[in-house]
C-alpha atoms as a PDB file:
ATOM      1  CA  UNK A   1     -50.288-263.687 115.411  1.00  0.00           C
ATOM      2  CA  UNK A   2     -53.545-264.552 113.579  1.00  0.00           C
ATOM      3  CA  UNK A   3     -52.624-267.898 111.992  1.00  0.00           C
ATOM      4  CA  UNK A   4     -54.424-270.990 113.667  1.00  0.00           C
ATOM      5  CA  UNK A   5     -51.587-273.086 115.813  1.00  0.00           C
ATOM      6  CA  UNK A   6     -51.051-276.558 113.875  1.00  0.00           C
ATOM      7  CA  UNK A   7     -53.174-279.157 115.259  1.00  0.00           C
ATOM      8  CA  UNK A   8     -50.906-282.564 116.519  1.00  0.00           C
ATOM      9  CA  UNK A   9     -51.435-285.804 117.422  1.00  0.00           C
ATOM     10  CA  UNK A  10     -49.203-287.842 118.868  1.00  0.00           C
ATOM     11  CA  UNK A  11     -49.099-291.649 117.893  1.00  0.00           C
ATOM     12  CA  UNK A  12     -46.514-293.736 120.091  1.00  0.00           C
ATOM     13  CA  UNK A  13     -46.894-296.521 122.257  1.00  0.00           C
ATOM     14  CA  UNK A  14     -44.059-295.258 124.573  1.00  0.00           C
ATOM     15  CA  UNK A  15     -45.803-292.295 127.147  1.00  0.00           C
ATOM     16  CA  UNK A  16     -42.426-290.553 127.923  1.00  0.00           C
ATOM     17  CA  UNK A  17     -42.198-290.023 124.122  1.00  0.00           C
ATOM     18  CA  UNK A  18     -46.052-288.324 124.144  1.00  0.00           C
ATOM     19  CA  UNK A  19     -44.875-286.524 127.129  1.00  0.00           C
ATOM     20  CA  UNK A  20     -42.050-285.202 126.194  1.00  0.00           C
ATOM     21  CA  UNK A  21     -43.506-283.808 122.735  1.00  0.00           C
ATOM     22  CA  UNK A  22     -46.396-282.489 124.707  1.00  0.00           C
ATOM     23  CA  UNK A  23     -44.402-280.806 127.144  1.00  0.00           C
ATOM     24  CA  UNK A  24     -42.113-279.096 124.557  1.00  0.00           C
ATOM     25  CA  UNK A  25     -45.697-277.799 122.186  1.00  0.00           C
ATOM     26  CA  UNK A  26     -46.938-276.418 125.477  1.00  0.00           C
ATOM     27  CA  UNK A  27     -44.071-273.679 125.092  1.00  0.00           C
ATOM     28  CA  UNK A  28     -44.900-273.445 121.334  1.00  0.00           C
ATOM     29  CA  UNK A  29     -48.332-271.419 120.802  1.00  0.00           C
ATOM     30  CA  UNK A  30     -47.788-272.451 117.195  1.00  0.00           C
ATOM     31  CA  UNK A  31     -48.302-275.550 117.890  1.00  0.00           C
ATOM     32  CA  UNK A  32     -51.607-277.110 119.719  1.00  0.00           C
ATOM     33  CA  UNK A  33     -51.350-281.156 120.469  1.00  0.00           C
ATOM     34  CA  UNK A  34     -54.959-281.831 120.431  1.00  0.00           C
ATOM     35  CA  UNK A  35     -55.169-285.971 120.694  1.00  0.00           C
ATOM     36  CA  UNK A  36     -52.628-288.874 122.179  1.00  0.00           C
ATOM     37  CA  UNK A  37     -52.791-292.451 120.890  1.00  0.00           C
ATOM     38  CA  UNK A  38     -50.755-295.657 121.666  1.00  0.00           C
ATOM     39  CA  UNK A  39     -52.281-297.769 119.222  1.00  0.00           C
ATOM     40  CA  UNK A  40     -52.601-297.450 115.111  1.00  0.00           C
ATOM     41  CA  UNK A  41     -56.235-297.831 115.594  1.00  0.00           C
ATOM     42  CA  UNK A  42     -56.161-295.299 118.212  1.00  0.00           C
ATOM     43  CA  UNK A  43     -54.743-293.061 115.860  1.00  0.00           C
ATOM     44  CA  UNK A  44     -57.342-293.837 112.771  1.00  0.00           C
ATOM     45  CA  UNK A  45     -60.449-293.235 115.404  1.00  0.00           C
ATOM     46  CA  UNK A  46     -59.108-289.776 116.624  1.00  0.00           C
ATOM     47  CA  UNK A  47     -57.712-288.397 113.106  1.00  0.00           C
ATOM     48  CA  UNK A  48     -62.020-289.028 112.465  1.00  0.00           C
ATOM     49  CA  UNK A  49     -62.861-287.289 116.022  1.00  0.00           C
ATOM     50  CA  UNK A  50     -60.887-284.319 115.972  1.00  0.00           C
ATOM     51  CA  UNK A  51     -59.382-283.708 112.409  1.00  0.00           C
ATOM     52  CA  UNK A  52     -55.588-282.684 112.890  1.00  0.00           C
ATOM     53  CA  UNK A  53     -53.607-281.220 110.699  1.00  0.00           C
ATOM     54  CA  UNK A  54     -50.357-283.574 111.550  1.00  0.00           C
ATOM     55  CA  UNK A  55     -50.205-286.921 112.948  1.00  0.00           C
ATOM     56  CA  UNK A  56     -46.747-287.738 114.651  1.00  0.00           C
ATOM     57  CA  UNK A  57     -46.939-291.373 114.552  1.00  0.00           C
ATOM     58  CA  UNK A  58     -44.674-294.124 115.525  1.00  0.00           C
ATOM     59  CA  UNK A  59     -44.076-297.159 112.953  1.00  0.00           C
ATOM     60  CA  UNK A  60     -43.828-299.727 115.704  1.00  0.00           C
ATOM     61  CA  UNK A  61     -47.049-299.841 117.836  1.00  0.00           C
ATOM     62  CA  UNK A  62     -48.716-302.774 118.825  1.00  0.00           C
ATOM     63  CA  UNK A  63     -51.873-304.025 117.198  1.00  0.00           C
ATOM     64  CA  UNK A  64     -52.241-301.734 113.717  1.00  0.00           C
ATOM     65  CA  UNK A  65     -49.029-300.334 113.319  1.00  0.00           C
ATOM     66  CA  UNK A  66     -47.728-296.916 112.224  1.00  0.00           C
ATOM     67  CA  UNK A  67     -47.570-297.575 108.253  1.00  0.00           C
ATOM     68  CA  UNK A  68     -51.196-298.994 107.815  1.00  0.00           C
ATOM     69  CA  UNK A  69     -52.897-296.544 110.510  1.00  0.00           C
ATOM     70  CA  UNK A  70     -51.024-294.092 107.695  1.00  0.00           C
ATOM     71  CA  UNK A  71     -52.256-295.236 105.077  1.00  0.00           C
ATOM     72  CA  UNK A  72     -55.697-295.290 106.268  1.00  0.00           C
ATOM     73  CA  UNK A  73     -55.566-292.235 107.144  1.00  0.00           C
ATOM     74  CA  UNK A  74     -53.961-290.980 104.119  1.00  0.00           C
ATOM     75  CA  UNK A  75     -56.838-293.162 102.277  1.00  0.00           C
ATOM     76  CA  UNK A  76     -59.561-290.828 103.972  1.00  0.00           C
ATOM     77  CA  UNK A  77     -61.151-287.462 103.300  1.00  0.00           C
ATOM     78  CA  UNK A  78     -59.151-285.436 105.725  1.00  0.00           C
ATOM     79  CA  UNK A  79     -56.672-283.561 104.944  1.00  0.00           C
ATOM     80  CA  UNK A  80     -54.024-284.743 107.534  1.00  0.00           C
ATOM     81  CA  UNK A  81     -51.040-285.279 106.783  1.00  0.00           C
ATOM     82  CA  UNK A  82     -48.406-287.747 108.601  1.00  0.00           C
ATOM     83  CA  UNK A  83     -44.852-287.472 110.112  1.00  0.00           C
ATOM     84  CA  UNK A  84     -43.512-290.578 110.354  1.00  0.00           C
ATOM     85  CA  UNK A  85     -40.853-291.173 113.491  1.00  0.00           C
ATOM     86  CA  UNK A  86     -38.316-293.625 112.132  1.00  0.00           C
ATOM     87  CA  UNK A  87     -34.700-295.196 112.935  1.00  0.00           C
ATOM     88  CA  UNK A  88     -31.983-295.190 110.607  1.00  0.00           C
ATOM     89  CA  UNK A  89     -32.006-298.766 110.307  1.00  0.00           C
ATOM     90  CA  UNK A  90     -35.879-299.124 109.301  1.00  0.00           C
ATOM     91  CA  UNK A  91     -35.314-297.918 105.609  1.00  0.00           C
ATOM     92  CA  UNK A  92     -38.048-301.235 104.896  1.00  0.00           C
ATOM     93  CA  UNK A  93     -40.787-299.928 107.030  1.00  0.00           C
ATOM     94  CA  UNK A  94     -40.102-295.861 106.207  1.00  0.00           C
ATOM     95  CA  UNK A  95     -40.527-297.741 102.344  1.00  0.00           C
ATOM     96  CA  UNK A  96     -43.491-299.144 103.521  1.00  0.00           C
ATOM     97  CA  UNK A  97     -44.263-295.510 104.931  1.00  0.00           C
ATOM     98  CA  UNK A  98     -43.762-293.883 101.683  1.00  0.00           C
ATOM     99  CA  UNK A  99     -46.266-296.452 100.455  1.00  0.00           C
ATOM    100  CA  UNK A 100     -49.056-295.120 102.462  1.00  0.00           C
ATOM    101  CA  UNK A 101     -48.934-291.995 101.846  1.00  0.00           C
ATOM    102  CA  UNK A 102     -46.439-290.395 104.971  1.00  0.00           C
ATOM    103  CA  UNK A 103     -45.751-286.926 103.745  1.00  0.00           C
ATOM    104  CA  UNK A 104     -42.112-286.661 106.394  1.00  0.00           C
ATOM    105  CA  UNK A 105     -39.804-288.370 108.366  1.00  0.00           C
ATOM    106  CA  UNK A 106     -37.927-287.890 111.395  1.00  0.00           C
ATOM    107  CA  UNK A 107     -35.461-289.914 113.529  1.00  0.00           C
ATOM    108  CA  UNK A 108     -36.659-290.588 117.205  1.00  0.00           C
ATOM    109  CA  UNK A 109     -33.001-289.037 118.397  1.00  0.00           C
ATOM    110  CA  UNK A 110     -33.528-285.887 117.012  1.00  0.00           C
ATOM    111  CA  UNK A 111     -33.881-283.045 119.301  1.00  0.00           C
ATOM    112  CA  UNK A 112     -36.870-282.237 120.331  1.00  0.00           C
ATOM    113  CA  UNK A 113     -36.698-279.066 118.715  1.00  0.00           C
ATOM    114  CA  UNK A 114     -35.404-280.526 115.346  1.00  0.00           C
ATOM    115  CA  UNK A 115     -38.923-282.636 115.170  1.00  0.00           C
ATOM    116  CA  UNK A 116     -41.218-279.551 116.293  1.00  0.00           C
ATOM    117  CA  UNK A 117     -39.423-277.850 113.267  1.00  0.00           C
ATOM    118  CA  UNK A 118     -40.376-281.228 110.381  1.00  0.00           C
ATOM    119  CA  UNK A 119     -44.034-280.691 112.211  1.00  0.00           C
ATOM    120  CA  UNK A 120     -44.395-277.384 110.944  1.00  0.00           C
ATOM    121  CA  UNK A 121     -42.557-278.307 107.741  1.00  0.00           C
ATOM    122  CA  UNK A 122     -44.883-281.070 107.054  1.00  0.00           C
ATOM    123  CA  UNK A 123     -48.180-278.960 108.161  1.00  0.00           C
ATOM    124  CA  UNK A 124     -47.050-276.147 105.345  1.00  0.00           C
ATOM    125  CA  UNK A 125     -46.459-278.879 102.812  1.00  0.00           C
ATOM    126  CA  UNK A 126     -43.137-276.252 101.857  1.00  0.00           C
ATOM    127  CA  UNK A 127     -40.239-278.585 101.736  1.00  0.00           C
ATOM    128  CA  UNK A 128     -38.835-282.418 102.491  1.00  0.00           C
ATOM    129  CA  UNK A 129     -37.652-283.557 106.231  1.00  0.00           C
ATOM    130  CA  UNK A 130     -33.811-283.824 106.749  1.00  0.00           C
ATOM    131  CA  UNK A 131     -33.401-283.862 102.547  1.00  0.00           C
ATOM    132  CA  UNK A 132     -30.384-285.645 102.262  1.00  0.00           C
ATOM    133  CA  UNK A 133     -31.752-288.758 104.265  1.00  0.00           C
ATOM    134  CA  UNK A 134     -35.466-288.396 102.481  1.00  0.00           C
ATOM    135  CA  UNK A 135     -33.916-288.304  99.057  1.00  0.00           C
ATOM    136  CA  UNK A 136     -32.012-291.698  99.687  1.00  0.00           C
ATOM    137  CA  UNK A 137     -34.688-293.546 100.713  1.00  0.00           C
ATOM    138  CA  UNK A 138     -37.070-292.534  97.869  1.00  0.00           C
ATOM    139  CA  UNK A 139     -34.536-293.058  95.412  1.00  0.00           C
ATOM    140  CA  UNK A 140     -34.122-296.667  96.762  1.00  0.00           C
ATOM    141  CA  UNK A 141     -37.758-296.504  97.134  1.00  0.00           C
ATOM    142  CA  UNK A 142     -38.736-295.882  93.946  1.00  0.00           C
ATOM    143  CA  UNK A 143     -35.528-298.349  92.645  1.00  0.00           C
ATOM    144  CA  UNK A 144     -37.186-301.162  94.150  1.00  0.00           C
ATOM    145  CA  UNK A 145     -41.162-300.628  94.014  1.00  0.00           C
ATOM    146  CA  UNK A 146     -42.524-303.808  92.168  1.00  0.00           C
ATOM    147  CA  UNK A 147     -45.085-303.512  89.958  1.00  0.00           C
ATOM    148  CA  UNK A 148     -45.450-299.591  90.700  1.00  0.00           C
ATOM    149  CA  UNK A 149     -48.376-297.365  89.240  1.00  0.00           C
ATOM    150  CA  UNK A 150     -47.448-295.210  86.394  1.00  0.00           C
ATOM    151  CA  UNK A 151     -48.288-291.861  85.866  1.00  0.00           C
ATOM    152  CA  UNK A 152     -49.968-291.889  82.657  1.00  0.00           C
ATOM    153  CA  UNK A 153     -48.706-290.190  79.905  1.00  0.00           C
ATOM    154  CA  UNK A 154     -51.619-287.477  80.014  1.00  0.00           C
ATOM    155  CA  UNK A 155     -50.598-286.545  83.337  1.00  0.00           C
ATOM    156  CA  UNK A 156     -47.151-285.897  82.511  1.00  0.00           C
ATOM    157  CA  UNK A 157     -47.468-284.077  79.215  1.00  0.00           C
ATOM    158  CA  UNK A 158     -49.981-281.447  80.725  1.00  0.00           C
ATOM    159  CA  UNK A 159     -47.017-280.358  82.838  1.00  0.00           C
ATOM    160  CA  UNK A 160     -45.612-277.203  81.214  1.00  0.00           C
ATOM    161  CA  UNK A 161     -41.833-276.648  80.457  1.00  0.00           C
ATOM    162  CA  UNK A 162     -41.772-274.544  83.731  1.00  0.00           C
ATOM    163  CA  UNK A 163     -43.353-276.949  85.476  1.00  0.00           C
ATOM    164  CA  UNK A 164     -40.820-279.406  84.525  1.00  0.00           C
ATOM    165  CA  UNK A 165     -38.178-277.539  85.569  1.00  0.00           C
ATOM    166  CA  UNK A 166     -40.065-276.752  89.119  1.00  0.00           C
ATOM    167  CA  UNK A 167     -40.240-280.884  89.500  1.00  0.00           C
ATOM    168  CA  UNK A 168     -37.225-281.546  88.523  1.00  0.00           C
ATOM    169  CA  UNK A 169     -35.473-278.912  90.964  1.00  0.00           C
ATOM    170  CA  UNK A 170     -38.007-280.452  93.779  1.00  0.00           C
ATOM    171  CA  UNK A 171     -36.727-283.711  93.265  1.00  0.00           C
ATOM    172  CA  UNK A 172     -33.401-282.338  94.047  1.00  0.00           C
ATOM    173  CA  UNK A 173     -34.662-281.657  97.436  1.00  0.00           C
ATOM    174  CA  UNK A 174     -34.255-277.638  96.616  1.00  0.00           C
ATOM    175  CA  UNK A 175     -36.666-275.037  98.738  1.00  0.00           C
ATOM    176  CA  UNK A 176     -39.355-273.177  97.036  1.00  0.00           C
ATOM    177  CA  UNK A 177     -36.818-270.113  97.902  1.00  0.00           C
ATOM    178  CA  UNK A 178     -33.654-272.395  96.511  1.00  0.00           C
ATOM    179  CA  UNK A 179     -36.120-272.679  93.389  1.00  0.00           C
ATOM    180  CA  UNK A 180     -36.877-269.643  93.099  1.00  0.00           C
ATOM    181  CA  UNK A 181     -33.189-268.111  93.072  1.00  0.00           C
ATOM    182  CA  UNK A 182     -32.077-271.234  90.906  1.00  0.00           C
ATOM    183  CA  UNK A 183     -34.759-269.858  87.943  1.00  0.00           C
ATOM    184  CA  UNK A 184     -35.125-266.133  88.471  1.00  0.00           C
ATOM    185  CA  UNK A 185     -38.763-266.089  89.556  1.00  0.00           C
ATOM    186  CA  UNK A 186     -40.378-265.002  92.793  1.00  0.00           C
ATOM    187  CA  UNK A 187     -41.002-267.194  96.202  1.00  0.00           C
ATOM    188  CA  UNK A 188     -44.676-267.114  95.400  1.00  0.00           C
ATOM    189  CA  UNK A 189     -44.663-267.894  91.714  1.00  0.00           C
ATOM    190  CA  UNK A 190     -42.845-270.795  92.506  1.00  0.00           C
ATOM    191  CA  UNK A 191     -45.502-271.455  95.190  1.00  0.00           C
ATOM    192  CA  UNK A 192     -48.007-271.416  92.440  1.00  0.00           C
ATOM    193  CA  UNK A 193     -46.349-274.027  90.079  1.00  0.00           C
ATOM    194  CA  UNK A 194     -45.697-276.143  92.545  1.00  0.00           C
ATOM    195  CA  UNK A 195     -49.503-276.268  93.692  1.00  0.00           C
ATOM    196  CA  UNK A 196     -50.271-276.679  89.739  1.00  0.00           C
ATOM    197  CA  UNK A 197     -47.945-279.526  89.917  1.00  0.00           C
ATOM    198  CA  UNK A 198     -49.696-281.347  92.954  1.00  0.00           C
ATOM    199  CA  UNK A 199     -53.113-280.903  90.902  1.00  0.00           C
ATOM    200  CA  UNK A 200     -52.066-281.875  87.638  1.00  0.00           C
ATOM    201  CA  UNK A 201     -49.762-285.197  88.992  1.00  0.00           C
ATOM    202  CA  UNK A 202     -52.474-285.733  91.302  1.00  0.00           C
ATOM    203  CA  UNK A 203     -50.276-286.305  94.097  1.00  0.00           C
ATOM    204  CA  UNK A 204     -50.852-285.491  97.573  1.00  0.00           C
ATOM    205  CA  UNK A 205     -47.937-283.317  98.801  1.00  0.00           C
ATOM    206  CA  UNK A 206     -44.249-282.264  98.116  1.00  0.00           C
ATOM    207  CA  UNK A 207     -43.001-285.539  98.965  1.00  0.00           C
ATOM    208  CA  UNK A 208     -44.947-287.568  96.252  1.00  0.00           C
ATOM    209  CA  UNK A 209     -44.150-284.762  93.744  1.00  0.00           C
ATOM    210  CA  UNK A 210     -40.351-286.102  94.704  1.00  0.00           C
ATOM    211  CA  UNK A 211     -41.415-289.861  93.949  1.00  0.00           C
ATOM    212  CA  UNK A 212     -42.676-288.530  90.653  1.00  0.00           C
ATOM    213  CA  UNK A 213     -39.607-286.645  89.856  1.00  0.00           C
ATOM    214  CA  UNK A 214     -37.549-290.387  89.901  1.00  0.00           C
ATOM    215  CA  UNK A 215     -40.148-291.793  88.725  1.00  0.00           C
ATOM    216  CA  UNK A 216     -40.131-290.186  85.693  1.00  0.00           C
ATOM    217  CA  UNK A 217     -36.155-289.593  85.077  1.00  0.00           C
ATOM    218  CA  UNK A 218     -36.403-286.008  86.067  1.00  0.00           C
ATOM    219  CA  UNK A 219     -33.917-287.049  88.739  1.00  0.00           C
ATOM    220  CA  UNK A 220     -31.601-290.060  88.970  1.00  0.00           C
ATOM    221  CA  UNK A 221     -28.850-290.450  91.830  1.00  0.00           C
ATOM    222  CA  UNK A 222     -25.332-290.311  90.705  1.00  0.00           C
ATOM    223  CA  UNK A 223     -23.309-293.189  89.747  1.00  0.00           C
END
């Protein structure tokens, strides 16, 4: 295997959670935890130190909390990108999550395994955590945004037909291999219109391509 192992940090205030991530990477080689933090501001100063590629991070920490350590890190020149451990019953804060930028989420009783799997997800940038639960809460997200940014009409019309269809089918929560059997085209051409899409919405990842998929009427829920 030639691939680089993702790079993790962990961000929780509880130390058997750290643990019991860490223990579980150690008999992963694809995966390399290279920083711990109990603190949002913890998690900001080592994201600068040692430049992961995924931040596991708790919403409830004390001090800075999880959504605006995210969203200064999401703010930031590095590429990291943040999985967000939530609760069922937190749809305000994983809202507040989606505001900053948090590219996943996963629910702190998951198996372990389940969450190593969303790491790797969220490091490729390939696909949405658990889609059923993420589309919910950015349709209610994006129902109840006030005074949200538009994309401007430029953005939007230099989106081809194609394209269109790609975001559309993404906002359904389909995989770039779902997409690609839904519209007769390869695995890697629909790799390629989704990373046109990302450039041309200027959004940061799959998720906010999902955001702009509702927020455009590409995709409503059902009535």
């Amino acid at each position: 295997m030639t691939d680089s192992p993702v790079r993790v940090l962990l961000a929780d205030d509880q130390p058997l959670v750290r643990s019991g991530l860490r223990m579980i990477m150690a008999d992963h080689p694809d995966l390399e935890v290279v920083g711990e933090a109990a603190t949002g501001i913890e998690a900001v100063q080592l994201v600068r130190d040692v430049s992961p590629d995924v931040v596991v991070m708790d919403i409830r920490m004390p001090g800075m909390d999880g959504i605006e350590a995210t969203r200064l890190i999401t703010a930031g020149p590095a590429t990291t990108r943040v999985l967000v451990l939530t609760t069922f019953d937190e749809d305000d804060h994983v809202y507040g999550a989606l505001r900053a930028g948090a590219s996943g989420f996963v629910v702190k009783d998951m198996a372990l395994n389940d969450i190593l799997a969303a790491i790797r997800v969220v490091a490729a940038g390939d696909a949405l955590i658990a889609p059923s639960v993420t589309r919910r809460l950015i349709a209610d997200f994006v129902g109840h945004r006030q005074a949200a940014p538009k994309r401007s009409p430029q953005q939007v019309e230099s989106i081809t037909e194609r394209e269109r269809e790609v975001l559309t089918l993404i906002g359904r929560g389909r995989s770039n291999t779902e997409i690609a059997e839904d519209l007769f085209i390869t695995v890697a051409t629909t790799k390629s219109h989704v990373s046109r899409l990302i450039t041309k919405l200027g959004a940061r990842d799959r998720v906010q391509l999902v955001i702009t998929a509702y927020e455009i009427g590409l995709v409503t829920l059902p009535s």
